[in-house]
PDB file of N, CA and C in Angstrom:
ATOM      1  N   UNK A   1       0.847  -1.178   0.000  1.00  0.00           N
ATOM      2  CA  UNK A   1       0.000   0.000   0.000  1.00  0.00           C
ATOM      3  C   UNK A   1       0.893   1.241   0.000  1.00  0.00           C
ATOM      4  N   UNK A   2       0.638   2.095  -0.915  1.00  0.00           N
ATOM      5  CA  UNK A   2       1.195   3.430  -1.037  1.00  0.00           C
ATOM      6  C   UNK A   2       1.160   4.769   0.187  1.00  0.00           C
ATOM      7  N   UNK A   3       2.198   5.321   0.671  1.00  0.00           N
ATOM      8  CA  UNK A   3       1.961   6.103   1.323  1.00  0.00           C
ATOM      9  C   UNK A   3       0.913   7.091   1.317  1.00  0.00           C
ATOM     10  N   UNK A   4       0.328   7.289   0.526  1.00  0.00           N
ATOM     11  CA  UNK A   4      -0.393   8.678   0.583  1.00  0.00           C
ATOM     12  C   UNK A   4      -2.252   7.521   0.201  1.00  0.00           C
ATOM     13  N   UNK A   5      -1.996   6.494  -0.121  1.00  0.00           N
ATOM     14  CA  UNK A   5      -3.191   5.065   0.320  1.00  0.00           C
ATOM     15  C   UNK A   5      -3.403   5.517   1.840  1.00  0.00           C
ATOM     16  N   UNK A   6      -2.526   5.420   1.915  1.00  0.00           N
ATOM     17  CA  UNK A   6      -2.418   5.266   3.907  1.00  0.00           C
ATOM     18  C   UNK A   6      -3.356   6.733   4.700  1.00  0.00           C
ATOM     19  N   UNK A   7      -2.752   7.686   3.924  1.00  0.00           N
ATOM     20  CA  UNK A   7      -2.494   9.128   4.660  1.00  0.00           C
ATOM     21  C   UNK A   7      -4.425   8.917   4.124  1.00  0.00           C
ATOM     22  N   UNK A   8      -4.660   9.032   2.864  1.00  0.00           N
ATOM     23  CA  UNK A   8      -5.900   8.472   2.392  1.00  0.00           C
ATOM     24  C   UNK A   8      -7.138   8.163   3.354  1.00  0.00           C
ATOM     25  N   UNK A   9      -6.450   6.973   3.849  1.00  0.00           N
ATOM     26  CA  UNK A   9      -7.370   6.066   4.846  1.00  0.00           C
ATOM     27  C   UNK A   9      -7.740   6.738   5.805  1.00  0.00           C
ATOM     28  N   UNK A  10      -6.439   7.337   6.223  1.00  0.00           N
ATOM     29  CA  UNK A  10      -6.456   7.969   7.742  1.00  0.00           C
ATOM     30  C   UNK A  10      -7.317   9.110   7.481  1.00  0.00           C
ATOM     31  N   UNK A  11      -7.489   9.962   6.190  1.00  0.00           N
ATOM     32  CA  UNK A  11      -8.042  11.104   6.602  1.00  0.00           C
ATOM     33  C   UNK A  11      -9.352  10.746   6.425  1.00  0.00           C
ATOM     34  N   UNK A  12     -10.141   9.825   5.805  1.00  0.00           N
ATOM     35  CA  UNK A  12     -11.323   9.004   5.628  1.00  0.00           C
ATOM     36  C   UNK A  12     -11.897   8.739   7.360  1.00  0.00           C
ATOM     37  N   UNK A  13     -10.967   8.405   7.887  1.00  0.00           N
ATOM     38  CA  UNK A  13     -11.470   7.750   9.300  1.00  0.00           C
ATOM     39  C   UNK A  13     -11.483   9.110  10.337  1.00  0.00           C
ATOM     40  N   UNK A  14     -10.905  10.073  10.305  1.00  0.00           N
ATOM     41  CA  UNK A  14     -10.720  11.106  10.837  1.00  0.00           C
ATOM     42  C   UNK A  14     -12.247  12.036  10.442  1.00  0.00           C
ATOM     43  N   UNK A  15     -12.305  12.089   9.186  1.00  0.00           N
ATOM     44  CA  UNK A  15     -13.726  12.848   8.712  1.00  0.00           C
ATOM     45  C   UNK A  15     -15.031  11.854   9.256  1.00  0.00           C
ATOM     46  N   UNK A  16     -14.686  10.389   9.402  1.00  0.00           N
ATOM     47  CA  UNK A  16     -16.050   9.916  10.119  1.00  0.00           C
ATOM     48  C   UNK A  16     -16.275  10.212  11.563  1.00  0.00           C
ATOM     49  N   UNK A  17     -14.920  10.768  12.018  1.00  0.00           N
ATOM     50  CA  UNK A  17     -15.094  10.926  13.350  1.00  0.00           C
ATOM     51  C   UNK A  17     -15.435  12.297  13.886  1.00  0.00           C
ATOM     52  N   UNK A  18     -15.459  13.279  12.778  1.00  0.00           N
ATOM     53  CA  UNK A  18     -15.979  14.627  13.006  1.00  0.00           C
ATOM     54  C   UNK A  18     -17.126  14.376  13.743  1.00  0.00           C
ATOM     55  N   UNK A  19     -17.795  15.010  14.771  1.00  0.00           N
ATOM     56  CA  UNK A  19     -18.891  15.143  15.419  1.00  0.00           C
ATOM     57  C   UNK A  19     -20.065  15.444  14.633  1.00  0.00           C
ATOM     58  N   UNK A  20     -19.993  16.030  13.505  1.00  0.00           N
ATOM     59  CA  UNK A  20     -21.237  16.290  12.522  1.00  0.00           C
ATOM     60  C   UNK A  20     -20.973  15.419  11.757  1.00  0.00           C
ATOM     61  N   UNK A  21     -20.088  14.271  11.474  1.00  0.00           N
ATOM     62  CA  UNK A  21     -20.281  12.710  11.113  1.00  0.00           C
ATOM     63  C   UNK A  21     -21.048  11.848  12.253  1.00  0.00           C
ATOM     64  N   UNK A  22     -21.082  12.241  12.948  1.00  0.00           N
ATOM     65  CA  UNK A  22     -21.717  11.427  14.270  1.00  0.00           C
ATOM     66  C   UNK A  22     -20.911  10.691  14.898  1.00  0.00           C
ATOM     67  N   UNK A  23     -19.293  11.488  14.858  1.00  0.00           N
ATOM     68  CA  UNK A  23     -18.666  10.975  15.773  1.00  0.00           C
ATOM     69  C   UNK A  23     -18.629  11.067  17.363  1.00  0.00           C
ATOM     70  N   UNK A  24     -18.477  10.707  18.235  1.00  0.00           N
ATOM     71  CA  UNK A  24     -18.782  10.354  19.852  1.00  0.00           C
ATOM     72  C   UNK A  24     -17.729  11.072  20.535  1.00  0.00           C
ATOM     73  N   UNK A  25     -17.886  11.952  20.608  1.00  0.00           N
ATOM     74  CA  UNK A  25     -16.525  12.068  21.269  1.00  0.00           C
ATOM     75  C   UNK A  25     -16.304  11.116  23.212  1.00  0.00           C
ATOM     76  N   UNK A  26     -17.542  10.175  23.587  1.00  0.00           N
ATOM     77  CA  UNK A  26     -16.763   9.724  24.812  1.00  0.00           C
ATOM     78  C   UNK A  26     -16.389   8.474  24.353  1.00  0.00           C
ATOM     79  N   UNK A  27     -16.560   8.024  22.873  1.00  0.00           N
ATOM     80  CA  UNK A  27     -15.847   6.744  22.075  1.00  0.00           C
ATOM     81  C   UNK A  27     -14.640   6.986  21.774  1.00  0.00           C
ATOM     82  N   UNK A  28     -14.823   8.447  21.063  1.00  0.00           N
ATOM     83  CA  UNK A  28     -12.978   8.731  19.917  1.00  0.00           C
ATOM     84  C   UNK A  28     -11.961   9.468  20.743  1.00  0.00           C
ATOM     85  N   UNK A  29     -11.036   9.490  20.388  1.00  0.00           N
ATOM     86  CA  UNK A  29     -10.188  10.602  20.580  1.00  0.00           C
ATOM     87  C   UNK A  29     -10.309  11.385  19.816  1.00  0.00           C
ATOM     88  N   UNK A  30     -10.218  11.099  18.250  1.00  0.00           N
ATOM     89  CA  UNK A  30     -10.634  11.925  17.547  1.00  0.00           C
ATOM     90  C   UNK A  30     -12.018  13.206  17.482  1.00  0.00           C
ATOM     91  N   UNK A  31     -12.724  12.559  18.035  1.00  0.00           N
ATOM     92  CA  UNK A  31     -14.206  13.282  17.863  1.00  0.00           C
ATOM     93  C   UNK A  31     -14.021  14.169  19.474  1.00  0.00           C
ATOM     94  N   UNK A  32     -13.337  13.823  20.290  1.00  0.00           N
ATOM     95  CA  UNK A  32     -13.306  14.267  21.452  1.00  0.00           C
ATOM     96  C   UNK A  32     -12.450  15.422  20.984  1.00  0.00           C
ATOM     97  N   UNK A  33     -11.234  15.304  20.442  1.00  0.00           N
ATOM     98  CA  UNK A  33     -10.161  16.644  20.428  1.00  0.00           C
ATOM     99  C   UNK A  33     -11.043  17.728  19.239  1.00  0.00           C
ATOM    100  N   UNK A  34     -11.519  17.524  18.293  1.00  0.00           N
ATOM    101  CA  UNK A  34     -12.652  18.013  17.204  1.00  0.00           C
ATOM    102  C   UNK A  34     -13.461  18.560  18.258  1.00  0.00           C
ATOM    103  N   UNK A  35     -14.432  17.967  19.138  1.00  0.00           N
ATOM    104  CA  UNK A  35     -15.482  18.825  19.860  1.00  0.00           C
ATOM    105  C   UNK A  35     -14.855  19.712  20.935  1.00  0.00           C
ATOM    106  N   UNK A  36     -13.651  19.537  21.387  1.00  0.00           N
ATOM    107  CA  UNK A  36     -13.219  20.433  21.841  1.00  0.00           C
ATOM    108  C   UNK A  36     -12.664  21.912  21.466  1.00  0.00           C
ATOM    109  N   UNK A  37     -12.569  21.580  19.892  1.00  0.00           N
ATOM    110  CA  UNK A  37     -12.256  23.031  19.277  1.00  0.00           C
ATOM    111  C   UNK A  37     -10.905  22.941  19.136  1.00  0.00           C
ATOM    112  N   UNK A  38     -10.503  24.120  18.324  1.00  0.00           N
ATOM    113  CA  UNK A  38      -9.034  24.037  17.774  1.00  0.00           C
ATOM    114  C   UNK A  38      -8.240  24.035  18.560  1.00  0.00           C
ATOM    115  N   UNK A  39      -8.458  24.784  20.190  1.00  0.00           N
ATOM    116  CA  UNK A  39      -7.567  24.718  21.049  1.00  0.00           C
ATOM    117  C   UNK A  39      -6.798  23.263  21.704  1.00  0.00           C
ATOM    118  N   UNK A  40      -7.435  22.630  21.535  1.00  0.00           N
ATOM    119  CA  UNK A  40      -7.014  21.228  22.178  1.00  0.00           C
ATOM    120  C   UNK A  40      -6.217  20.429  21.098  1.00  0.00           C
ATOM    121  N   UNK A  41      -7.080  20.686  19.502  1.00  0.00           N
ATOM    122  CA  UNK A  41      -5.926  19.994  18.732  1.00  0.00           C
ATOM    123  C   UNK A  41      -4.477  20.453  18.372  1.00  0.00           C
ATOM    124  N   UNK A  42      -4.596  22.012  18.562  1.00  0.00           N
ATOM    125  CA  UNK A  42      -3.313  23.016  18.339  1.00  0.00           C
ATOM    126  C   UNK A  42      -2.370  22.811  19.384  1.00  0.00           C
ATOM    127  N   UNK A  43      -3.069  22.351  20.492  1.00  0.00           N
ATOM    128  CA  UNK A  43      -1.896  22.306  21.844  1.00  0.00           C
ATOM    129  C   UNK A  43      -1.414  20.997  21.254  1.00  0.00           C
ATOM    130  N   UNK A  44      -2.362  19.874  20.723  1.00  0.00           N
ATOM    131  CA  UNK A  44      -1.377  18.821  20.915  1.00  0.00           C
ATOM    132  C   UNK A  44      -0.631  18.692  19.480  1.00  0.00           C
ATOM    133  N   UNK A  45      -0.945  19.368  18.755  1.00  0.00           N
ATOM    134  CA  UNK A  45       0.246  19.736  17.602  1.00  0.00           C
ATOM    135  C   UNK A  45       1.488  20.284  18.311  1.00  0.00           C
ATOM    136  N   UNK A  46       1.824  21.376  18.938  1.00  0.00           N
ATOM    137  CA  UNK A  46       2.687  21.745  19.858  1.00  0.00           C
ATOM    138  C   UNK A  46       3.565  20.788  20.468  1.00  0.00           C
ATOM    139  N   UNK A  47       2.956  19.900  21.124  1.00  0.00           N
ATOM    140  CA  UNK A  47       3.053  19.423  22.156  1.00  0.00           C
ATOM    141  C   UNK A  47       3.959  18.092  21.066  1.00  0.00           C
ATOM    142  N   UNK A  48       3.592  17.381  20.204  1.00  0.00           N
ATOM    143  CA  UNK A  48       4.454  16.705  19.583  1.00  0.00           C
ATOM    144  C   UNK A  48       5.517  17.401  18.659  1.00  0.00           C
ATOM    145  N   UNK A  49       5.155  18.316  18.142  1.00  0.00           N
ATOM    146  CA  UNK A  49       6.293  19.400  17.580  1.00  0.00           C
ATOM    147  C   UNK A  49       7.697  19.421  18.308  1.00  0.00           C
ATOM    148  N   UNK A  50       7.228  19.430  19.437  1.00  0.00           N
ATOM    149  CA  UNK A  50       8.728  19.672  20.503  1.00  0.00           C
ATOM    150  C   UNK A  50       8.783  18.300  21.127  1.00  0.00           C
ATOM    151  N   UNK A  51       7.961  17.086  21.167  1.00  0.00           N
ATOM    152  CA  UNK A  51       8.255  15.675  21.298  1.00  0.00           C
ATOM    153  C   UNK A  51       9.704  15.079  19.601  1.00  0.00           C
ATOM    154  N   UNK A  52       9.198  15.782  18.691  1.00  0.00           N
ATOM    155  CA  UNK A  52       9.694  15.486  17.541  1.00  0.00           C
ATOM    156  C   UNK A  52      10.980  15.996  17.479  1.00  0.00           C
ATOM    157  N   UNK A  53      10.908  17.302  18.105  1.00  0.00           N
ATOM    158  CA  UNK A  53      12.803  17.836  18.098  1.00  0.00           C
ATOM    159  C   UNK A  53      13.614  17.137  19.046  1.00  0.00           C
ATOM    160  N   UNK A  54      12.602  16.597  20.677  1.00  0.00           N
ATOM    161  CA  UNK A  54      13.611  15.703  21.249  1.00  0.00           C
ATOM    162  C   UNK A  54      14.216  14.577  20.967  1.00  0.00           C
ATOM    163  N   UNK A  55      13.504  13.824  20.036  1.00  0.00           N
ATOM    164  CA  UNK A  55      13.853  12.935  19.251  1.00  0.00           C
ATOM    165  C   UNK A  55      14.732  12.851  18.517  1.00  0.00           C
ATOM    166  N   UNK A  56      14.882  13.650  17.582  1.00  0.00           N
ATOM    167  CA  UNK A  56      15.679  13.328  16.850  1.00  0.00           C
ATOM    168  C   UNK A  56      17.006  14.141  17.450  1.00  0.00           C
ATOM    169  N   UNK A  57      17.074  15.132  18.048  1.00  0.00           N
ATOM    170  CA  UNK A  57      18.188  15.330  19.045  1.00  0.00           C
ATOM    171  C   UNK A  57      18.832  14.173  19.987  1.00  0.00           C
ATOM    172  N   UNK A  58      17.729  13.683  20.535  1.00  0.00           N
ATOM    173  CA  UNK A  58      18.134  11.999  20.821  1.00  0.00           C
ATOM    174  C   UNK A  58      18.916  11.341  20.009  1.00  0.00           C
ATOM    175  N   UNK A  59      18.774  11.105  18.712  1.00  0.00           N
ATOM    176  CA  UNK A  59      19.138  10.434  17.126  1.00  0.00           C
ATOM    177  C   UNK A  59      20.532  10.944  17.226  1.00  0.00           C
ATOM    178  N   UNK A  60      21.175  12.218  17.403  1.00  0.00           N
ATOM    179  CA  UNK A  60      22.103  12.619  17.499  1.00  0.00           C
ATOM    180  C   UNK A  60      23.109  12.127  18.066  1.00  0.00           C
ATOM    181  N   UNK A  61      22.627  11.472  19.689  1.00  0.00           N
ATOM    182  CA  UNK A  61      23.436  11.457  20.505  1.00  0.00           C
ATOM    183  C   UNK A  61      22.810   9.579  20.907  1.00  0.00           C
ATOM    184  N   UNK A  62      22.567   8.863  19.618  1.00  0.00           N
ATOM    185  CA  UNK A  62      22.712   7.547  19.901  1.00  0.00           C
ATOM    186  C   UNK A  62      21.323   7.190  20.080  1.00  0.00           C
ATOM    187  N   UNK A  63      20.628   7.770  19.901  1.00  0.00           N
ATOM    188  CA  UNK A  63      19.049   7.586  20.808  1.00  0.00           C
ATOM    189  C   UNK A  63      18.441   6.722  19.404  1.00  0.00           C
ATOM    190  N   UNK A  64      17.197   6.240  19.998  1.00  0.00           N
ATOM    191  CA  UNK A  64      16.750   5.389  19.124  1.00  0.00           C
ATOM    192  C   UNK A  64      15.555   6.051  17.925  1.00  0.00           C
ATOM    193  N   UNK A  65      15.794   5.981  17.061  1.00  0.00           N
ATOM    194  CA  UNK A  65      15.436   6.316  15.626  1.00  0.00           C
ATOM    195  C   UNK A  65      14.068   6.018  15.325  1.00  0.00           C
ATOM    196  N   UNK A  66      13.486   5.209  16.168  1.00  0.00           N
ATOM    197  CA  UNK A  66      12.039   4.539  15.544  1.00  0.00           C
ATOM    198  C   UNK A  66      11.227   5.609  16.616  1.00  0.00           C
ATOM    199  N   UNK A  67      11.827   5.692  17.877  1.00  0.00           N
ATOM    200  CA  UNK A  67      11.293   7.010  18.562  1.00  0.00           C
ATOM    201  C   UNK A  67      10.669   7.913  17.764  1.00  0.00           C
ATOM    202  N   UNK A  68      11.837   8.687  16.909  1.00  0.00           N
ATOM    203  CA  UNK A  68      11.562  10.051  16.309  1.00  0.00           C
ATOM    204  C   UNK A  68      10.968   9.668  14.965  1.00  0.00           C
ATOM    205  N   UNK A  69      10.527   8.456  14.421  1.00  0.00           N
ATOM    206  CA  UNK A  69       9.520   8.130  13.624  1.00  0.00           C
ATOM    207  C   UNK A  69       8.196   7.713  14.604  1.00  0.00           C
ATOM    208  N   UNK A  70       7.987   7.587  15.404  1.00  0.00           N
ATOM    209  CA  UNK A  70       6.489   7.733  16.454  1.00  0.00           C
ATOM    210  C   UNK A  70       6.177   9.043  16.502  1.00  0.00           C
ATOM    211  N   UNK A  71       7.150   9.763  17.099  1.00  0.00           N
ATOM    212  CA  UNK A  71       7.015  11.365  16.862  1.00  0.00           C
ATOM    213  C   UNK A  71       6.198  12.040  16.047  1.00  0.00           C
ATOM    214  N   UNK A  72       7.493  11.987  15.333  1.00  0.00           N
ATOM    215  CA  UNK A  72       6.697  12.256  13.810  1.00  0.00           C
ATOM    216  C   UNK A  72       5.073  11.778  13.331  1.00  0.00           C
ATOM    217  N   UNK A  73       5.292  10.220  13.689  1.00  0.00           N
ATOM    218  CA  UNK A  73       3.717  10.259  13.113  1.00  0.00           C
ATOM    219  C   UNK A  73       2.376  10.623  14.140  1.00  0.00           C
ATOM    220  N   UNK A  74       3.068  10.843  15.255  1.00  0.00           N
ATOM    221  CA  UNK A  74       2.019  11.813  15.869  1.00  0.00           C
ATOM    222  C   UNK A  74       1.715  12.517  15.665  1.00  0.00           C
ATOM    223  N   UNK A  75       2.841  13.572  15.258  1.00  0.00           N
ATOM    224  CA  UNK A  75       2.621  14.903  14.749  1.00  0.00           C
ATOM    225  C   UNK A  75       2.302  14.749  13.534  1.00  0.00           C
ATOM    226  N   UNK A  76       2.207  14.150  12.504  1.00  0.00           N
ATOM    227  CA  UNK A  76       0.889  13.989  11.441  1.00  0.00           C
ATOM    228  C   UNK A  76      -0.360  13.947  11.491  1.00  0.00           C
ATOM    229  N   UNK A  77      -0.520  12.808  12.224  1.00  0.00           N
ATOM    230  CA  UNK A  77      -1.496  12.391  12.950  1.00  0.00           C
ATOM    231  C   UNK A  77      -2.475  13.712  13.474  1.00  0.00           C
ATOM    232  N   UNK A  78      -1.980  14.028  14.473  1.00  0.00           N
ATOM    233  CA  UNK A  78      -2.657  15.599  15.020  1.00  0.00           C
ATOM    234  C   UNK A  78      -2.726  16.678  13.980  1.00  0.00           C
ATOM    235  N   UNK A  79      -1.818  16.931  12.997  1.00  0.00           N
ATOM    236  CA  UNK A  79      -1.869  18.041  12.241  1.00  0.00           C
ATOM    237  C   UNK A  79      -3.122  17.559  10.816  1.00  0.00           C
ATOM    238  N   UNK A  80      -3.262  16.053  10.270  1.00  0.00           N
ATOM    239  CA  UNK A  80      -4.461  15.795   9.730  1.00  0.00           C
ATOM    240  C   UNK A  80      -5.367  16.188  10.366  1.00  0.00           C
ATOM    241  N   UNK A  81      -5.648  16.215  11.730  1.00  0.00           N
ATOM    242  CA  UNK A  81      -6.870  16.563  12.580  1.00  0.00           C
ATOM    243  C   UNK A  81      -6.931  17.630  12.324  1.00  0.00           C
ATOM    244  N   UNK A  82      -6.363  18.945  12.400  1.00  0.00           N
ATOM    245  CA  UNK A  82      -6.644  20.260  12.680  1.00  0.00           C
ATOM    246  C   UNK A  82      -6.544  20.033  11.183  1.00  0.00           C
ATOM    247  N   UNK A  83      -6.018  19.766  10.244  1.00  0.00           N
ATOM    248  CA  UNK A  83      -6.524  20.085   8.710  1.00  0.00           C
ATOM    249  C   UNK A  83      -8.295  19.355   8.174  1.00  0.00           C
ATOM    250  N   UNK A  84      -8.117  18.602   8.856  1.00  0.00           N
ATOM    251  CA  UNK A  84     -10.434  17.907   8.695  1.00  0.00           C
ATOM    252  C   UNK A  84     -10.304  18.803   8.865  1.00  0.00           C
ATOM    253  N   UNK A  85     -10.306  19.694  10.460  1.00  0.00           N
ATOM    254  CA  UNK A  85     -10.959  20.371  10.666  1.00  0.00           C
ATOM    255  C   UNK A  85     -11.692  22.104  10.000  1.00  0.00           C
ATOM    256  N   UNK A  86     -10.449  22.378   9.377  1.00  0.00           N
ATOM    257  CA  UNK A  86     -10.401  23.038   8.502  1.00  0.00           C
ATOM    258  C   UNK A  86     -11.034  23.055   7.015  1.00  0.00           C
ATOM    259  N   UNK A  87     -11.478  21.572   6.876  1.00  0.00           N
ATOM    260  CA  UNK A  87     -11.544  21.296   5.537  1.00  0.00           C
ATOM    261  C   UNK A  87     -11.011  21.018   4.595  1.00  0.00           C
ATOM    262  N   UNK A  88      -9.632  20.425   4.898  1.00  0.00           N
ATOM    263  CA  UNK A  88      -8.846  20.334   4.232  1.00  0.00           C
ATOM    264  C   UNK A  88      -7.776  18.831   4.465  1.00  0.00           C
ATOM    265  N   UNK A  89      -7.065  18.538   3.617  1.00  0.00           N
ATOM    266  CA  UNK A  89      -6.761  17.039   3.704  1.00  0.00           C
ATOM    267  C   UNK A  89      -5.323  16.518   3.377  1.00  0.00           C
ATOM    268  N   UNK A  90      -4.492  15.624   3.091  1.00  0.00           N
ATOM    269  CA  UNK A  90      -3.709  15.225   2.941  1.00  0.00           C
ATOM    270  C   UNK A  90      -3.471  15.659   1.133  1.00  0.00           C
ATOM    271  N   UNK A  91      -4.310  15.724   0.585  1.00  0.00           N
ATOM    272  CA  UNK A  91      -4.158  15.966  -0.569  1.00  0.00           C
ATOM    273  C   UNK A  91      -3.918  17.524  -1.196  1.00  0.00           C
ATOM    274  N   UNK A  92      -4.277  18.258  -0.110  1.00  0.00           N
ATOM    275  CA  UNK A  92      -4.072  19.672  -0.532  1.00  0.00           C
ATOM    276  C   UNK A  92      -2.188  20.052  -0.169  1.00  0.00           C
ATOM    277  N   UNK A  93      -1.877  19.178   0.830  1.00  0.00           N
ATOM    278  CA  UNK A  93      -0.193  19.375   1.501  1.00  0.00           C
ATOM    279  C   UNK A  93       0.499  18.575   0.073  1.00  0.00           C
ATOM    280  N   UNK A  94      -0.345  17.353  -0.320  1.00  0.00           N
ATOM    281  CA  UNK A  94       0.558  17.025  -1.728  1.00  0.00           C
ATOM    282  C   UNK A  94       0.738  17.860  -2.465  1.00  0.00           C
ATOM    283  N   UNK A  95      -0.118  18.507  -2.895  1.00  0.00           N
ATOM    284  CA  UNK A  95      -0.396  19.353  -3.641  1.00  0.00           C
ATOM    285  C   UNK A  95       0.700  20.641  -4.026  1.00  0.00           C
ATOM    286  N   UNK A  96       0.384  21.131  -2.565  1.00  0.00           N
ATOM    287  CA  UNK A  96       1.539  22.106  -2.272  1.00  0.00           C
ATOM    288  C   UNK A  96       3.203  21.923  -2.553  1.00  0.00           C
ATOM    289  N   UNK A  97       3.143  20.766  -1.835  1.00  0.00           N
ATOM    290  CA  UNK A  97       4.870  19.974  -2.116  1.00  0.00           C
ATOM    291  C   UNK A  97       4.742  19.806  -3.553  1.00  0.00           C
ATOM    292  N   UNK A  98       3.829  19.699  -4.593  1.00  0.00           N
ATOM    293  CA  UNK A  98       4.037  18.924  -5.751  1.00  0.00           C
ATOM    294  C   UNK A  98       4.395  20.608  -6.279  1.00  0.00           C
ATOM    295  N   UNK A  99       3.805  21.480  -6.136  1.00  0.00           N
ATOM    296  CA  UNK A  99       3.750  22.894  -6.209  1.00  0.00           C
ATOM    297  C   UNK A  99       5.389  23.663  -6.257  1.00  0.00           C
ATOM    298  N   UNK A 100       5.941  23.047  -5.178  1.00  0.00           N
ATOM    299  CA  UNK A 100       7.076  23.572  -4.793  1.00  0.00           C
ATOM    300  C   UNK A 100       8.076  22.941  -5.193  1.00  0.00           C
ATOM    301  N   UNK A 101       8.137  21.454  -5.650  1.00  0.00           N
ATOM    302  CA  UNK A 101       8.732  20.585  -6.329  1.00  0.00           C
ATOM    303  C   UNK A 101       9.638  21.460  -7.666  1.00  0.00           C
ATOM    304  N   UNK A 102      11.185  21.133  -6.910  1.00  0.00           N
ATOM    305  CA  UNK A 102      12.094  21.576  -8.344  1.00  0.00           C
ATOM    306  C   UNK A 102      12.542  22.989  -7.906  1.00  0.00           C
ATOM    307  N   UNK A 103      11.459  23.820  -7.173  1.00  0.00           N
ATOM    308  CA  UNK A 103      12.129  25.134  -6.754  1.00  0.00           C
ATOM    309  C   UNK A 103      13.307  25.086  -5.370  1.00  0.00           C
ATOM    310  N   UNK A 104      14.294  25.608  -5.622  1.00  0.00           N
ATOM    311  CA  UNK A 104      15.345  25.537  -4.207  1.00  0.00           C
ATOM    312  C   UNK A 104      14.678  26.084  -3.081  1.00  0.00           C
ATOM    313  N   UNK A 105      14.927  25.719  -1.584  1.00  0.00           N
ATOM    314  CA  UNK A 105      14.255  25.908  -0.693  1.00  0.00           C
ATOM    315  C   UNK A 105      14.418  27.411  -0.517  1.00  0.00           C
ATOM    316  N   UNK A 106      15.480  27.876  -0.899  1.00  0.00           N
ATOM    317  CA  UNK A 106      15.527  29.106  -0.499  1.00  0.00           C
ATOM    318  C   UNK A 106      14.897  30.232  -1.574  1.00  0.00           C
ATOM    319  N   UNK A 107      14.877  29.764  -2.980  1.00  0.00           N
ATOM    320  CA  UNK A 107      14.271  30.474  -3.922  1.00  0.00           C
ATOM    321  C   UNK A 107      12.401  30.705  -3.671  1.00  0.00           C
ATOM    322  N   UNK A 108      12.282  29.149  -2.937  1.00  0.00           N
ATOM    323  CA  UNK A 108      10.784  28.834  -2.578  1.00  0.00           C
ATOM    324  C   UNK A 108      10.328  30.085  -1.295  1.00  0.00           C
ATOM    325  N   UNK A 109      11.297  30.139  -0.186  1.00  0.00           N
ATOM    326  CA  UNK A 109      10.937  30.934   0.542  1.00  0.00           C
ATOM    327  C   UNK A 109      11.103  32.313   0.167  1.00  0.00           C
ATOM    328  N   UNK A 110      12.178  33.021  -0.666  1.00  0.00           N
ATOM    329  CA  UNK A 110      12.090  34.776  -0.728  1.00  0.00           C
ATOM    330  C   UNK A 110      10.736  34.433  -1.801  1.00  0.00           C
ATOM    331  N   UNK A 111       9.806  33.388  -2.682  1.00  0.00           N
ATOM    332  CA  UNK A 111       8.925  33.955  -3.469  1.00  0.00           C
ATOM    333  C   UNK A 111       7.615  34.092  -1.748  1.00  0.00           C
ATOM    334  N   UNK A 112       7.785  33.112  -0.914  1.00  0.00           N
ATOM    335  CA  UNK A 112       6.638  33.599   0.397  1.00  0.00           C
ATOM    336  C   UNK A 112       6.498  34.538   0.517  1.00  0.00           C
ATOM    337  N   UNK A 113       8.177  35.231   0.718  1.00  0.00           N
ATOM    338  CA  UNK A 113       8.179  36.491   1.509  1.00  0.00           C
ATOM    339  C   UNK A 113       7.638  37.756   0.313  1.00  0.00           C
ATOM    340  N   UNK A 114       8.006  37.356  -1.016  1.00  0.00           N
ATOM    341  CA  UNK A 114       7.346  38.671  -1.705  1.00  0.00           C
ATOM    342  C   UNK A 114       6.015  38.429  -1.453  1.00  0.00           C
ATOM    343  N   UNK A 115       5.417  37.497  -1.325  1.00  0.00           N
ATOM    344  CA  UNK A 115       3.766  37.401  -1.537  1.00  0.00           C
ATOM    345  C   UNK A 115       3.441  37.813  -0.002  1.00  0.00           C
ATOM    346  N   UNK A 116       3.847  37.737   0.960  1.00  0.00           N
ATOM    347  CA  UNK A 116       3.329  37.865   2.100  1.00  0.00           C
ATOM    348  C   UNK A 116       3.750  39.211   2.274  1.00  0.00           C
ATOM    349  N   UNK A 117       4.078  40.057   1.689  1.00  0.00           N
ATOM    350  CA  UNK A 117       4.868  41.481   1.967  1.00  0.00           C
ATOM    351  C   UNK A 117       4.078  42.233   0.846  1.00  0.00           C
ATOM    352  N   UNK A 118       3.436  41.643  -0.430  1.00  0.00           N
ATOM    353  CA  UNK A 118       2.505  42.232  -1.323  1.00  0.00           C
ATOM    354  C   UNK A 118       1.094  42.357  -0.368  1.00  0.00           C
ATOM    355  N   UNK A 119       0.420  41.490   0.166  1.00  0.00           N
ATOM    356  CA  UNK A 119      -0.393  41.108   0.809  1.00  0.00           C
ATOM    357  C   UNK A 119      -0.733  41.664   2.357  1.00  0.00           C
ATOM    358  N   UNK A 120       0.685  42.340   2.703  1.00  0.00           N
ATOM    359  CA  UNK A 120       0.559  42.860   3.849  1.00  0.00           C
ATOM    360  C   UNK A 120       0.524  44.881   3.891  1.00  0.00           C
ATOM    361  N   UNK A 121       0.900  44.732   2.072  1.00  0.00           N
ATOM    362  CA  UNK A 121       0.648  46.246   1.448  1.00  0.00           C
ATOM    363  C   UNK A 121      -1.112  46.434   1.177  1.00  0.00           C
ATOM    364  N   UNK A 122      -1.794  45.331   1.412  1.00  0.00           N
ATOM    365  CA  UNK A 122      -3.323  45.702   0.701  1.00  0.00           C
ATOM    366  C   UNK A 122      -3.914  46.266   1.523  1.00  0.00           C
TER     367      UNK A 122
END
């Protein structure tokens, strides 16, 4: 099964668990962090964000590697959530990467900064 099969699935099971899917939140986690509002899924985006840098800082200094791949897929994991929530899915972040594909990272970021500096002239 293809990675983005996967990411697929997951965001399929995540949208059944929206509360206006008739998800439960005293069944899901999912439907529970959703009815709680963005605040609860944003903290725990955070909250693995800086689980994910200890990790692989760990990785550095000998630590174990499959760690900072749990990490990580937590912090997917949570950041698909706050993207349902939004309306938005695994396929719009392909999208973007497919978007940015071929441009140098740094050529990619001064075109942000003109657009976010046009945008902050309106």
């Amino acid at each position: 099964m293809s990675s983005s099969e996967v990411l697929d699935r997951l965001a399929a099971v995540i949208e059944s668990r929206k509360p206006a899917s008739g998800g439960d939140p005293q069944r899901s986690y999912v439907a529970r962090l959703l009815h709680k509002g963005p605040d609860a899924f944003l903290k725990k985006i955070g909250e693995e964000a800086c689980e994910t840098v200890m990790a692989a800082k760990d990785c550095d200094h000998g630590g174990d590697r499959s760690r900072l791949v749990g990490e990580v897929a937590d912090l997917w994991f949570h950041s698909m959530i706050a993207l349902a929530h939004y309306g938005l899915g695994p396929a719009d972040v392909v999208a973007e990467l497919a978007r940015r594909e071929g441009l140098g990272g740094l050529q990619e970021k001064a075109m942000r900064a003109i657009g976010e500096s046009d945008s902050s002239a309106a």
